[in-house]
PDB file of N, CA and C in Angstrom:
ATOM      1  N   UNK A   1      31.338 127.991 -89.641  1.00  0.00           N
ATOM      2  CA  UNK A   1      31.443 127.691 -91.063  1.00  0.00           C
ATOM      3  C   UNK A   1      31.843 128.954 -91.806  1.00  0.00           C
ATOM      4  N   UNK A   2      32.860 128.761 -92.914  1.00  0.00           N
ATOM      5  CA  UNK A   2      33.026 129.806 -92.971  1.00  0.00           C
ATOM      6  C   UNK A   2      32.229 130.367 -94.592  1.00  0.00           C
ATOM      7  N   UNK A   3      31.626 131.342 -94.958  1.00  0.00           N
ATOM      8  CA  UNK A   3      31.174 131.556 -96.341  1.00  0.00           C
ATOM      9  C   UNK A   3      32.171 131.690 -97.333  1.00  0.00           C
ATOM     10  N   UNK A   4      31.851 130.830 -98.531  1.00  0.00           N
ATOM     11  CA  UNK A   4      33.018 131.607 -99.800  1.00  0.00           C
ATOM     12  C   UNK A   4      31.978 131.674-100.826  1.00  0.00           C
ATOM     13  N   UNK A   5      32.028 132.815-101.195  1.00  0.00           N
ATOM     14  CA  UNK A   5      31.321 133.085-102.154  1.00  0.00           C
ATOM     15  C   UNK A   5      31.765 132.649-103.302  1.00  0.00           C
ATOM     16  N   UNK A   6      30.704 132.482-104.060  1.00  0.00           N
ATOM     17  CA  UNK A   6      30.770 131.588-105.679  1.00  0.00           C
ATOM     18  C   UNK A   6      31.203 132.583-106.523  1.00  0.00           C
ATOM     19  N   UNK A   7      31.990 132.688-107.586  1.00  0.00           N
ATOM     20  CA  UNK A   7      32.762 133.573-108.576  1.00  0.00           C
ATOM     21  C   UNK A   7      31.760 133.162-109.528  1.00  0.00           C
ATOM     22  N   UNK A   8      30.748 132.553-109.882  1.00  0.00           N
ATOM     23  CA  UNK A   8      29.773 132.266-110.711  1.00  0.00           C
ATOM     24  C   UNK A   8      29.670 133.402-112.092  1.00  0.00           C
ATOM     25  N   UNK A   9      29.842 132.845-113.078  1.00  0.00           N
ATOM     26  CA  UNK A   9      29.007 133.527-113.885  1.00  0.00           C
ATOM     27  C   UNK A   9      28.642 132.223-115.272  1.00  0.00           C
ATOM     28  N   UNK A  10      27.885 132.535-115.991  1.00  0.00           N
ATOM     29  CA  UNK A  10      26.748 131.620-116.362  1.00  0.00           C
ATOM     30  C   UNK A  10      27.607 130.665-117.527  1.00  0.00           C
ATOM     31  N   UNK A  11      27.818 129.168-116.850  1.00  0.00           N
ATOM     32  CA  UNK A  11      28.008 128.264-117.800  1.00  0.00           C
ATOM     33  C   UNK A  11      29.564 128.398-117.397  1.00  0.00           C
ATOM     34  N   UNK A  12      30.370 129.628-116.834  1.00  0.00           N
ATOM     35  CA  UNK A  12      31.832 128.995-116.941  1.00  0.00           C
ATOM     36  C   UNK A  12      32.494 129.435-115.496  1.00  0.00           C
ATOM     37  N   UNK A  13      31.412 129.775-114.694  1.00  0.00           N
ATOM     38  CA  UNK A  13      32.461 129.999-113.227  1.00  0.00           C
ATOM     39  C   UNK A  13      32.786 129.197-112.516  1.00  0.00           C
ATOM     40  N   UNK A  14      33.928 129.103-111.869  1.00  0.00           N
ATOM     41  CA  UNK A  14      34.408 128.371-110.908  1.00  0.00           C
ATOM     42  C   UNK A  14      34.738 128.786-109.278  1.00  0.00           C
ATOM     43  N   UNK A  15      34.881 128.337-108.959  1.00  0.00           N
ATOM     44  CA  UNK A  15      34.579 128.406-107.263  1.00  0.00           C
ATOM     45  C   UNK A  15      36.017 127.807-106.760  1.00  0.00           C
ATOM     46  N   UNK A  16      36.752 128.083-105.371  1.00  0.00           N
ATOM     47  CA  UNK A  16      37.845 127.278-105.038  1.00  0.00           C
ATOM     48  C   UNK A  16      37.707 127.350-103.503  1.00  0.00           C
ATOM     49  N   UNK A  17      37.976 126.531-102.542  1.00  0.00           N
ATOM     50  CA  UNK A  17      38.011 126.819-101.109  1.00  0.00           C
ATOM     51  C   UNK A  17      37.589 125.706-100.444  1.00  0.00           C
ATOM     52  N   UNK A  18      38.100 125.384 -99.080  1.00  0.00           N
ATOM     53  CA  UNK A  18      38.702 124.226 -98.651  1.00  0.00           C
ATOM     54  C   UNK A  18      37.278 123.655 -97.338  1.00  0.00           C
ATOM     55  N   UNK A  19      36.607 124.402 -97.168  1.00  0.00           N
ATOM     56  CA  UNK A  19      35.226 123.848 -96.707  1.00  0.00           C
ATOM     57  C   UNK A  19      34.393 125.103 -96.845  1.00  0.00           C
ATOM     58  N   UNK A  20      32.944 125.197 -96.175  1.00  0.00           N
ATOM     59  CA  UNK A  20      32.351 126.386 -96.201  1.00  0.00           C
ATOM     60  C   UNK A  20      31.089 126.272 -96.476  1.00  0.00           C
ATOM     61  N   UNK A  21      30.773 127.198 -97.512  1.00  0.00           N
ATOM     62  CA  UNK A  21      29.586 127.374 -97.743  1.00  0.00           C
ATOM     63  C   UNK A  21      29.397 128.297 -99.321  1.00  0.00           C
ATOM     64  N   UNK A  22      29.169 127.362-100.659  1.00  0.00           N
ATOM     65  CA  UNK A  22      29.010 127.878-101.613  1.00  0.00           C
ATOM     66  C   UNK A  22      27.638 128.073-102.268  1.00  0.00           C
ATOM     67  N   UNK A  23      27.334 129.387-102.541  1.00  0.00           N
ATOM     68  CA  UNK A  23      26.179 129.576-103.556  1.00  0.00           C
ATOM     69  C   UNK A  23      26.045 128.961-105.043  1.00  0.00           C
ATOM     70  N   UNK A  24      25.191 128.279-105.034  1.00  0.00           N
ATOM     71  CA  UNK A  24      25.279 127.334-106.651  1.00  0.00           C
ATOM     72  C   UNK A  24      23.954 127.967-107.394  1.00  0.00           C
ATOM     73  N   UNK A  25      24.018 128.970-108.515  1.00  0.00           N
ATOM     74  CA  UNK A  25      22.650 129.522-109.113  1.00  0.00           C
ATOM     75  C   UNK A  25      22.794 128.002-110.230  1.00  0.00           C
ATOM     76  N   UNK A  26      21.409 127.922-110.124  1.00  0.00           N
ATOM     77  CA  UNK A  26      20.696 127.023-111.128  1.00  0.00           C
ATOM     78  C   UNK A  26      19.764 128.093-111.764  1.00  0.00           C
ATOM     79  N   UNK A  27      20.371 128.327-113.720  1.00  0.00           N
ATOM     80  CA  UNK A  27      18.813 129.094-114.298  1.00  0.00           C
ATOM     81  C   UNK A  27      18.556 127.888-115.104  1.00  0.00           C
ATOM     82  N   UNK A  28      17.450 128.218-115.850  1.00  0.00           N
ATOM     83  CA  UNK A  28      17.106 127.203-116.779  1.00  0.00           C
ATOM     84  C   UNK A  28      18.333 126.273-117.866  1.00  0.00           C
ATOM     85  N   UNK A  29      18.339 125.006-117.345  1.00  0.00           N
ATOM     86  CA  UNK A  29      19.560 124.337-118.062  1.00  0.00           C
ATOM     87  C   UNK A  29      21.076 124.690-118.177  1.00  0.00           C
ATOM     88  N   UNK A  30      21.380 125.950-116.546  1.00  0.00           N
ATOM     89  CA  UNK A  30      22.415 125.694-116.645  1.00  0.00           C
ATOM     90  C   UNK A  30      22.693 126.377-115.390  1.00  0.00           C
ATOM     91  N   UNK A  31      24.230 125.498-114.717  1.00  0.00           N
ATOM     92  CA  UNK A  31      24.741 125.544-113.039  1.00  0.00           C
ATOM     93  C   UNK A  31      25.356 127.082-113.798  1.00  0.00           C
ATOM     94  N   UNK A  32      25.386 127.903-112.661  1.00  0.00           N
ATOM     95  CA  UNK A  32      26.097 129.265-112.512  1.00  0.00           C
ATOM     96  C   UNK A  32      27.642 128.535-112.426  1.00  0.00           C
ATOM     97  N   UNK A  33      28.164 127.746-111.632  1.00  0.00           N
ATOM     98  CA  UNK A  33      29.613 127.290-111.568  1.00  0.00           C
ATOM     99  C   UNK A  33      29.497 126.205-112.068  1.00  0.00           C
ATOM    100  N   UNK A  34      30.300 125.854-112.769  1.00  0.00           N
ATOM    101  CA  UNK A  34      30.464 124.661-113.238  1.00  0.00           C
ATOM    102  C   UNK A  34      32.017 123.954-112.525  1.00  0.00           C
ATOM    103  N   UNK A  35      32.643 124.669-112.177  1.00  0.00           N
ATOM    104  CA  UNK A  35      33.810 123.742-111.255  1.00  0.00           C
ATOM    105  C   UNK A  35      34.209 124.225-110.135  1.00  0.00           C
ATOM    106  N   UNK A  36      34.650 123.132-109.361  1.00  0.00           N
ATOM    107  CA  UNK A  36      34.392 123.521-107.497  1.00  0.00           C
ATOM    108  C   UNK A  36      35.985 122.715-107.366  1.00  0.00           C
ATOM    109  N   UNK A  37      37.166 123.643-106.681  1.00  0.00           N
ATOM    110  CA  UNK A  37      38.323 122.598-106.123  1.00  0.00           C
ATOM    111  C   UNK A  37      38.019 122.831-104.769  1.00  0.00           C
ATOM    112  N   UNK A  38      37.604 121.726-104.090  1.00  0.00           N
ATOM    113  CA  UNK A  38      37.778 121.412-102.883  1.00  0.00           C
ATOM    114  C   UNK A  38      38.871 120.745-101.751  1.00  0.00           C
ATOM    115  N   UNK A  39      39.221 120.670-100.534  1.00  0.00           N
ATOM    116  CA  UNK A  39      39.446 119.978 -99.726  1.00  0.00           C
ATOM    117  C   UNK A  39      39.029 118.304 -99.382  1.00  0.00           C
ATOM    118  N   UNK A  40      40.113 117.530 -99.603  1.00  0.00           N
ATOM    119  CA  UNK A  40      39.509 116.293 -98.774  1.00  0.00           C
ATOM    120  C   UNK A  40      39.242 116.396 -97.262  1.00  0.00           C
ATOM    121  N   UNK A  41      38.182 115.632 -97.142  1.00  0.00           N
ATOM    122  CA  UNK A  41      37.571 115.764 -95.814  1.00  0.00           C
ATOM    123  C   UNK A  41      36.646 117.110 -94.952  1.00  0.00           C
ATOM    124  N   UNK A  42      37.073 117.796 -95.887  1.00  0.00           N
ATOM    125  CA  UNK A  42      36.169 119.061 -95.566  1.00  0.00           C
ATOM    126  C   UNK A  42      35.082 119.064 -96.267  1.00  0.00           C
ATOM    127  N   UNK A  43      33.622 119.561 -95.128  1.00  0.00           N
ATOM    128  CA  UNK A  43      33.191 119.576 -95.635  1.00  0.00           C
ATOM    129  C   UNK A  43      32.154 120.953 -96.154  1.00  0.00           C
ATOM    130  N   UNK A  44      31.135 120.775 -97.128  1.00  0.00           N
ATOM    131  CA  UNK A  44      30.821 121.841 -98.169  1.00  0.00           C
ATOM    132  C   UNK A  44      29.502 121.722 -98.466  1.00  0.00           C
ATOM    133  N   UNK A  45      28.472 123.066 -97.723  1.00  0.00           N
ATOM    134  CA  UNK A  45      26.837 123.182 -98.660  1.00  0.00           C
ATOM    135  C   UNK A  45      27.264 123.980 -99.665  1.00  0.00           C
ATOM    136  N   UNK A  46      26.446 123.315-100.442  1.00  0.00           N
ATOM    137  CA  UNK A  46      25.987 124.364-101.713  1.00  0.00           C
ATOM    138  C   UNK A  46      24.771 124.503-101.412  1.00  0.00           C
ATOM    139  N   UNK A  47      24.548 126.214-101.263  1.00  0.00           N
ATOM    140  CA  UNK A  47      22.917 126.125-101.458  1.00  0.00           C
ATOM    141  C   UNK A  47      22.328 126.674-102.973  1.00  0.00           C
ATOM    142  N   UNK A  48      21.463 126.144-103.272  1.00  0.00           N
ATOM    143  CA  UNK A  48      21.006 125.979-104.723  1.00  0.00           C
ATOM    144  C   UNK A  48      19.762 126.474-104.351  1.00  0.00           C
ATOM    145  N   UNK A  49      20.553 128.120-105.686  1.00  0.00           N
ATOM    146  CA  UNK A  49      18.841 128.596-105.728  1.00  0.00           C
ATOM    147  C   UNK A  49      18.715 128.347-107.239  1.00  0.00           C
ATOM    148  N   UNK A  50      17.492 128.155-107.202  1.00  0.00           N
ATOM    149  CA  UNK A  50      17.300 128.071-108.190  1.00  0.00           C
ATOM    150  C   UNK A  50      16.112 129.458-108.814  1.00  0.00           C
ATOM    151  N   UNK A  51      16.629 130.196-110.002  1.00  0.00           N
ATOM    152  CA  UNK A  51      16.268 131.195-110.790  1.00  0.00           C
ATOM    153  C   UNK A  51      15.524 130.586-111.720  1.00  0.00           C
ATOM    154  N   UNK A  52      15.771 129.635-112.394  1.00  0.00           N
ATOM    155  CA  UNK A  52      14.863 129.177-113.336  1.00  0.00           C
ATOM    156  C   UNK A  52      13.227 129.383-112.831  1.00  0.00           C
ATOM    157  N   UNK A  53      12.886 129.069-114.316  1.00  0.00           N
ATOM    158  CA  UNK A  53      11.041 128.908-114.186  1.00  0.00           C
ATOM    159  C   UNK A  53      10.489 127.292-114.348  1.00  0.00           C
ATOM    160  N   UNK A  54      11.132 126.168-113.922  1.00  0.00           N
ATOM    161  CA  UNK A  54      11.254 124.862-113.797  1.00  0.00           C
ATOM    162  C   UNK A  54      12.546 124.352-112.466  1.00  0.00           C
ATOM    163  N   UNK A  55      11.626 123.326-112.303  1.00  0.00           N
ATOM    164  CA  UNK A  55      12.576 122.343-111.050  1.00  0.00           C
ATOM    165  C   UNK A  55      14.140 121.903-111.521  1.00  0.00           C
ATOM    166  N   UNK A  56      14.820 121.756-110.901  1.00  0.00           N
ATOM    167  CA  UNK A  56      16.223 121.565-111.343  1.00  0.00           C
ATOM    168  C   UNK A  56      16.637 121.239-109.541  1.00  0.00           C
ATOM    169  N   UNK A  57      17.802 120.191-109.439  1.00  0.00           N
ATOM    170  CA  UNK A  57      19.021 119.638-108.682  1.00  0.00           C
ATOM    171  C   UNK A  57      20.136 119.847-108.707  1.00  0.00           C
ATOM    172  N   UNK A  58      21.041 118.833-107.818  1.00  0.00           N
ATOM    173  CA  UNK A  58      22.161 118.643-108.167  1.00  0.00           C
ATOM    174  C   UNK A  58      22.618 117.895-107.381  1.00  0.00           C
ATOM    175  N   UNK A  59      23.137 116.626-107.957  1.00  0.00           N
ATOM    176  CA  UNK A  59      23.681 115.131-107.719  1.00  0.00           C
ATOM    177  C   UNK A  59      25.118 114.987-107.950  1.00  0.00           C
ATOM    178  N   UNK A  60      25.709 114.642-106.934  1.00  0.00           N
ATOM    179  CA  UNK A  60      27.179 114.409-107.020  1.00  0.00           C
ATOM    180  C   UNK A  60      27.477 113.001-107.276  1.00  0.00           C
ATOM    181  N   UNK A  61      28.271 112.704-108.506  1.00  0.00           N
ATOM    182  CA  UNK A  61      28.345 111.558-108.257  1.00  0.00           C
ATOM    183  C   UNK A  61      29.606 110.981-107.575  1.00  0.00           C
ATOM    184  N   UNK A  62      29.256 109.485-107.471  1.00  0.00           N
ATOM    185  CA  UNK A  62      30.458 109.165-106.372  1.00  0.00           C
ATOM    186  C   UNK A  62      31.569 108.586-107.096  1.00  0.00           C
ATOM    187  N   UNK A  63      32.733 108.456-106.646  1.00  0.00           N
ATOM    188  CA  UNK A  63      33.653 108.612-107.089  1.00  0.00           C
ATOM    189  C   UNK A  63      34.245 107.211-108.378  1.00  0.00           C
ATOM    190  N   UNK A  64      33.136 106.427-108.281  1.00  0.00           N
ATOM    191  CA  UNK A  64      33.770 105.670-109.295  1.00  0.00           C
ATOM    192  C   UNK A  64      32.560 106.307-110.484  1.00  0.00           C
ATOM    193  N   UNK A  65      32.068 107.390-110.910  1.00  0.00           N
ATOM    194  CA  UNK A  65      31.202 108.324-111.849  1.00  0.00           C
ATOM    195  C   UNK A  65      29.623 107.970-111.834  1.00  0.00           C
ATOM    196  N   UNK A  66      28.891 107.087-110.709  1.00  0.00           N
ATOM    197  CA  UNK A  66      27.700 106.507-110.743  1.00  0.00           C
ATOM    198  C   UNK A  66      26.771 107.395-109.735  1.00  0.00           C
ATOM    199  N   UNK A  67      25.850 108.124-110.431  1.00  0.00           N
ATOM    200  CA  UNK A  67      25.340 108.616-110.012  1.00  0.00           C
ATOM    201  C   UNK A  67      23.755 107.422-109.473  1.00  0.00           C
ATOM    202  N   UNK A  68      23.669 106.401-109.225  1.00  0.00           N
ATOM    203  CA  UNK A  68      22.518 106.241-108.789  1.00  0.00           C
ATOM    204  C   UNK A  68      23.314 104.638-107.472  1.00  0.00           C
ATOM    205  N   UNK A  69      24.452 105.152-107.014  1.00  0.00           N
ATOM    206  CA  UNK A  69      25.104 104.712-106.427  1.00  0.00           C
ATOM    207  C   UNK A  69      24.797 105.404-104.964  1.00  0.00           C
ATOM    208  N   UNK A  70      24.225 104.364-103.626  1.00  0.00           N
ATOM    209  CA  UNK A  70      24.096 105.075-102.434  1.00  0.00           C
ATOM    210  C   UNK A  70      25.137 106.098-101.966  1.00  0.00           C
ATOM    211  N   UNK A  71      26.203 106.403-102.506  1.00  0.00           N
ATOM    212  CA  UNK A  71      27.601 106.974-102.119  1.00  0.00           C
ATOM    213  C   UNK A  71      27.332 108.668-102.554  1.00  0.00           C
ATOM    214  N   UNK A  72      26.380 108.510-103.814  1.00  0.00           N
ATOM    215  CA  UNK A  72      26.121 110.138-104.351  1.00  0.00           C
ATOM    216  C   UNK A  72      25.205 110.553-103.649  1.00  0.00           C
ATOM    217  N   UNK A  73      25.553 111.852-103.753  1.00  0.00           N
ATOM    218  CA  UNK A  73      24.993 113.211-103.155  1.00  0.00           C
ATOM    219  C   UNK A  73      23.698 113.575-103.570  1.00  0.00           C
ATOM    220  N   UNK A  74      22.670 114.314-103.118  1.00  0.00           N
ATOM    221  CA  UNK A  74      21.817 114.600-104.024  1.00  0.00           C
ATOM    222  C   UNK A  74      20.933 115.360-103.137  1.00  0.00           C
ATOM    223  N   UNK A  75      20.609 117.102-104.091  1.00  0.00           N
ATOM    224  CA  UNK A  75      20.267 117.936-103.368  1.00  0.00           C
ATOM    225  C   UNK A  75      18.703 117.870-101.935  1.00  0.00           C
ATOM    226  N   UNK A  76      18.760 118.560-101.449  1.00  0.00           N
ATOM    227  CA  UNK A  76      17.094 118.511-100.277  1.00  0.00           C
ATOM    228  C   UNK A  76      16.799 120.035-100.806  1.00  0.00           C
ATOM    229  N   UNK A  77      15.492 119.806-101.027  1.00  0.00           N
ATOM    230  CA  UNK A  77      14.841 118.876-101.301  1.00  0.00           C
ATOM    231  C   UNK A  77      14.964 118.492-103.029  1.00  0.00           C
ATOM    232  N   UNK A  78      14.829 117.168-103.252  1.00  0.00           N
ATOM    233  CA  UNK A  78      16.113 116.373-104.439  1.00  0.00           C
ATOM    234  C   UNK A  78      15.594 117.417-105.564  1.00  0.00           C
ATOM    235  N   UNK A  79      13.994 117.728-106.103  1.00  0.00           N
ATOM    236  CA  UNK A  79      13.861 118.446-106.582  1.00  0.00           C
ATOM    237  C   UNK A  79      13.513 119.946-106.159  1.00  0.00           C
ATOM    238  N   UNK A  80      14.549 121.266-106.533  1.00  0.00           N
ATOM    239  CA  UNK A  80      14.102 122.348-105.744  1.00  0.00           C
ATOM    240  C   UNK A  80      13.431 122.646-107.471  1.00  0.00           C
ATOM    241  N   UNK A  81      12.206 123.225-106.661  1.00  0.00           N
ATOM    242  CA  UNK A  81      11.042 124.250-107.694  1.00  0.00           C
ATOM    243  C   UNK A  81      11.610 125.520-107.530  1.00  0.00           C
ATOM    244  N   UNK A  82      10.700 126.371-109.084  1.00  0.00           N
ATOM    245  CA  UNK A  82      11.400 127.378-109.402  1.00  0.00           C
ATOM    246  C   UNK A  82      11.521 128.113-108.355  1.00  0.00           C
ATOM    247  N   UNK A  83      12.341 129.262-108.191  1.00  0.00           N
ATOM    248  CA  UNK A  83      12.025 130.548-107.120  1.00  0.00           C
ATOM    249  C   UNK A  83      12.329 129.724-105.740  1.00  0.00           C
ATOM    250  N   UNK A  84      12.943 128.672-105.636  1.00  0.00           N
ATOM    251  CA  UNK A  84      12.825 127.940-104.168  1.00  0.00           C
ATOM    252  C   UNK A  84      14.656 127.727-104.328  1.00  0.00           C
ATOM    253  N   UNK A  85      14.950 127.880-102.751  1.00  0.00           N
ATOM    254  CA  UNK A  85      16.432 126.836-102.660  1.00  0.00           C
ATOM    255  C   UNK A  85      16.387 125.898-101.626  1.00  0.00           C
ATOM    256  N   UNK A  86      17.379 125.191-102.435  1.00  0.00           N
ATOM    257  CA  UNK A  86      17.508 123.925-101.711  1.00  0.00           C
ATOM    258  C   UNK A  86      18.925 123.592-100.917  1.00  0.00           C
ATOM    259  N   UNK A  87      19.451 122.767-100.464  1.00  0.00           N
ATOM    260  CA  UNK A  87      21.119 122.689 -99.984  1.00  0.00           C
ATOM    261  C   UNK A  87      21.395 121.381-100.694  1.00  0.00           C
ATOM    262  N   UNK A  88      22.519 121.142-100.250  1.00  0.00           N
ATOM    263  CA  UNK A  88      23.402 119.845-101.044  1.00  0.00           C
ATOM    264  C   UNK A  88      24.705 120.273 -99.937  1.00  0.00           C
ATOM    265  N   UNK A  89      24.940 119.440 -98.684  1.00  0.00           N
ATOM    266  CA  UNK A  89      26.129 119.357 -98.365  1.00  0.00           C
ATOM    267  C   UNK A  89      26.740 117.569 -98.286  1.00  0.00           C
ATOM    268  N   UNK A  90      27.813 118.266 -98.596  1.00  0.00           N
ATOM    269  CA  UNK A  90      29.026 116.833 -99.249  1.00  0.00           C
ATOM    270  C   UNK A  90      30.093 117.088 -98.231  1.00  0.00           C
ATOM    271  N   UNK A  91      31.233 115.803 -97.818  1.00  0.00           N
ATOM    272  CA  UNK A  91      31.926 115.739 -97.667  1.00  0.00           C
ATOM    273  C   UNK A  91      32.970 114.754 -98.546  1.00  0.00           C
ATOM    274  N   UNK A  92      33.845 115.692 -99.245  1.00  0.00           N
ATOM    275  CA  UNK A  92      34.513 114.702-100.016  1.00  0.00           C
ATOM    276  C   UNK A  92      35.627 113.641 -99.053  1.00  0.00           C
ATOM    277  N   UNK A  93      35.803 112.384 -99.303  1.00  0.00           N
ATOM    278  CA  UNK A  93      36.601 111.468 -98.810  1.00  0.00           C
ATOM    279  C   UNK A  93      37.518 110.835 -99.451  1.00  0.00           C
ATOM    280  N   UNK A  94      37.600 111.312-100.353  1.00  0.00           N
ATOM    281  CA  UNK A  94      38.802 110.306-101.786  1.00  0.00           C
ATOM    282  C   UNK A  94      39.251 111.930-102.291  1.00  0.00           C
ATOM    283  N   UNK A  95      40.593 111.983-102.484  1.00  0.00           N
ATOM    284  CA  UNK A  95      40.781 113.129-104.171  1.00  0.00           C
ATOM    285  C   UNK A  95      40.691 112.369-105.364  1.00  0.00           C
ATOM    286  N   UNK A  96      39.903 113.398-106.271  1.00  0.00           N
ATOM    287  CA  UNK A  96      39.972 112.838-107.310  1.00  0.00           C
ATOM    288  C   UNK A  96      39.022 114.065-108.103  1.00  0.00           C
ATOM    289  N   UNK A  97      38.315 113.577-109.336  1.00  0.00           N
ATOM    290  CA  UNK A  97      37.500 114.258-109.765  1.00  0.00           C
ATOM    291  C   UNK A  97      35.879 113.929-109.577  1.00  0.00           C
ATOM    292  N   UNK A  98      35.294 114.770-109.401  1.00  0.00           N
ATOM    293  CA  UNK A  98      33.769 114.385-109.079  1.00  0.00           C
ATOM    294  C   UNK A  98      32.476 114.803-109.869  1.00  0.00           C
ATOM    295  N   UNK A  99      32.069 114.088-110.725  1.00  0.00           N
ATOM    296  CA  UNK A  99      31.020 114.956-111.626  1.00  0.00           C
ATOM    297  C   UNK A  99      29.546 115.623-111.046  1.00  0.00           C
ATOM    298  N   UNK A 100      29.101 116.444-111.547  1.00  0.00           N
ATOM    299  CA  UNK A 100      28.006 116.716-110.837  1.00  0.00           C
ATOM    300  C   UNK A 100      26.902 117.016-112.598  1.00  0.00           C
ATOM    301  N   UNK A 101      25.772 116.947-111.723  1.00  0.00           N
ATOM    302  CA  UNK A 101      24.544 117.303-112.771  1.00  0.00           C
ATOM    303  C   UNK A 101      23.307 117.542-112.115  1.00  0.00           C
ATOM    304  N   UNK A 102      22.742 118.060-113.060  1.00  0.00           N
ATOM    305  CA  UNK A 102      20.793 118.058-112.774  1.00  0.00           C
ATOM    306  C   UNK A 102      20.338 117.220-113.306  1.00  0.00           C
ATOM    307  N   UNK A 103      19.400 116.281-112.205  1.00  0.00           N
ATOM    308  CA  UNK A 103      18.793 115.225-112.601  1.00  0.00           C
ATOM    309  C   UNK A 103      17.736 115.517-113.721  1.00  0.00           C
ATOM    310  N   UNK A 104      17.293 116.558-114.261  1.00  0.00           N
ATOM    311  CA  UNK A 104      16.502 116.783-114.932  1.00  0.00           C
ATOM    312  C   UNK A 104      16.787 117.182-116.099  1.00  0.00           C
ATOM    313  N   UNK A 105      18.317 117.922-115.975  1.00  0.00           N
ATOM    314  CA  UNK A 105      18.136 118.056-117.443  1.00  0.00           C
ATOM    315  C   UNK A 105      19.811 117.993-117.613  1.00  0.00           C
ATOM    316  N   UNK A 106      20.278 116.304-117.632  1.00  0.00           N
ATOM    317  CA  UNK A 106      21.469 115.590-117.383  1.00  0.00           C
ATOM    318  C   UNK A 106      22.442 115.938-118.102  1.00  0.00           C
ATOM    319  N   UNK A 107      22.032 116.120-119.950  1.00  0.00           N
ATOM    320  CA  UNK A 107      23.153 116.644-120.666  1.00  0.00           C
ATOM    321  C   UNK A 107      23.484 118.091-120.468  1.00  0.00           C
ATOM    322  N   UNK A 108      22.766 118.602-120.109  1.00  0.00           N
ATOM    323  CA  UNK A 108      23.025 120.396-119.970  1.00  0.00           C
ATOM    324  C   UNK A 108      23.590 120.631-118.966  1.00  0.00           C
ATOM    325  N   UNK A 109      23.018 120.605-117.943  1.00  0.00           N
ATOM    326  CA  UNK A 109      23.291 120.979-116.400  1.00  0.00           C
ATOM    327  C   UNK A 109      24.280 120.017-116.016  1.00  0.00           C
ATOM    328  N   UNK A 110      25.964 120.589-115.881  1.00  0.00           N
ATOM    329  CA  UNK A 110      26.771 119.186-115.608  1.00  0.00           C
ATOM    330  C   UNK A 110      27.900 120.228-115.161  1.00  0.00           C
ATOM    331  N   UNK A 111      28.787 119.577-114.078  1.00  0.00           N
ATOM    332  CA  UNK A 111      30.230 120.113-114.141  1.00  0.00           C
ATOM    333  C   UNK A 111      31.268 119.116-113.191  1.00  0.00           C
ATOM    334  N   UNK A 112      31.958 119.957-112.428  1.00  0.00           N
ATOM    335  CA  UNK A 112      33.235 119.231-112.177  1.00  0.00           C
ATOM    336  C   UNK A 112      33.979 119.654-110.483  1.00  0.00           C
ATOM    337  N   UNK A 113      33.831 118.780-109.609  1.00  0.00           N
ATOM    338  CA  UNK A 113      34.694 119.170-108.749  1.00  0.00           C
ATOM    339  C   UNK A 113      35.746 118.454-108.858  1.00  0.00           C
ATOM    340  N   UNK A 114      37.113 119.123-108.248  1.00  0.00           N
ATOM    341  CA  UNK A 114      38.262 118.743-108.025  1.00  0.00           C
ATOM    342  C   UNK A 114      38.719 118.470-106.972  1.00  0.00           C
ATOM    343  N   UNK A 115      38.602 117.219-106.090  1.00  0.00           N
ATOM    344  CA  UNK A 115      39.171 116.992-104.421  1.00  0.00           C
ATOM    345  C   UNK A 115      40.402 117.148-104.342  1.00  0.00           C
ATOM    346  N   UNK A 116      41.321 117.565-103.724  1.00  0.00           N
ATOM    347  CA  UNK A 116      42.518 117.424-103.634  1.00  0.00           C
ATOM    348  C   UNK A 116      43.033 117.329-102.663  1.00  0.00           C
TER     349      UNK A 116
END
């Protein structure tokens, strides 16, 4: 597997690379990257640490935007506690666009992969 490190910085980094292994910081109410262009068919952990001082995720939704659809993603363990990480690996199977969020705090914590 190969590592790509996350270009993260808070609320507007983005990430690009075709499988691997990306770092996703979660602080309080907000993803370190907010957009990921990926590979179809390749596939991709994010491991999610989380910095915050509260539990926080991250749920991919599936491709028709439904996140409580068996098809979405959703981090192990679903809620990571503060100071703890968790993973989230996906394999995308469609291009298209893919939303992501924290189940906890849905309007804040949100962004965007790009399959292609």
């Amino acid at each position: 597997v190969t590592t790509v490190p996350s270009t993260a910085t808070a609320a507007t980094g983005t990430a690009t690379g075709s499988a691997g292994t990306f770092t996703q910081l979660m602080s309080d109410n907000v993803f370190g990257t907010k957009t990921f262009t990926l590979s179809i068919g390749q596939p991709v952990t994010f491991n999610l640490v989380n910095n915050g001082k509260v539990v926080h995720n991250m749920r991919i939704a599936d491709a028709k935007g439904s996140y409580d659809s068996s098809q979405s993603a959703v981090s192990v363990p679903e809620l990571v506690p503060a100071g703890k990480t968790g993973t989230l690996t996906w394999t995308p199977t469609a291009a298209g666009t893919y939303d992501f969020r924290c189940d906890v705090h849905p309007d804040q914590m949100t962004g965007t992969i790009t399959v292609k």
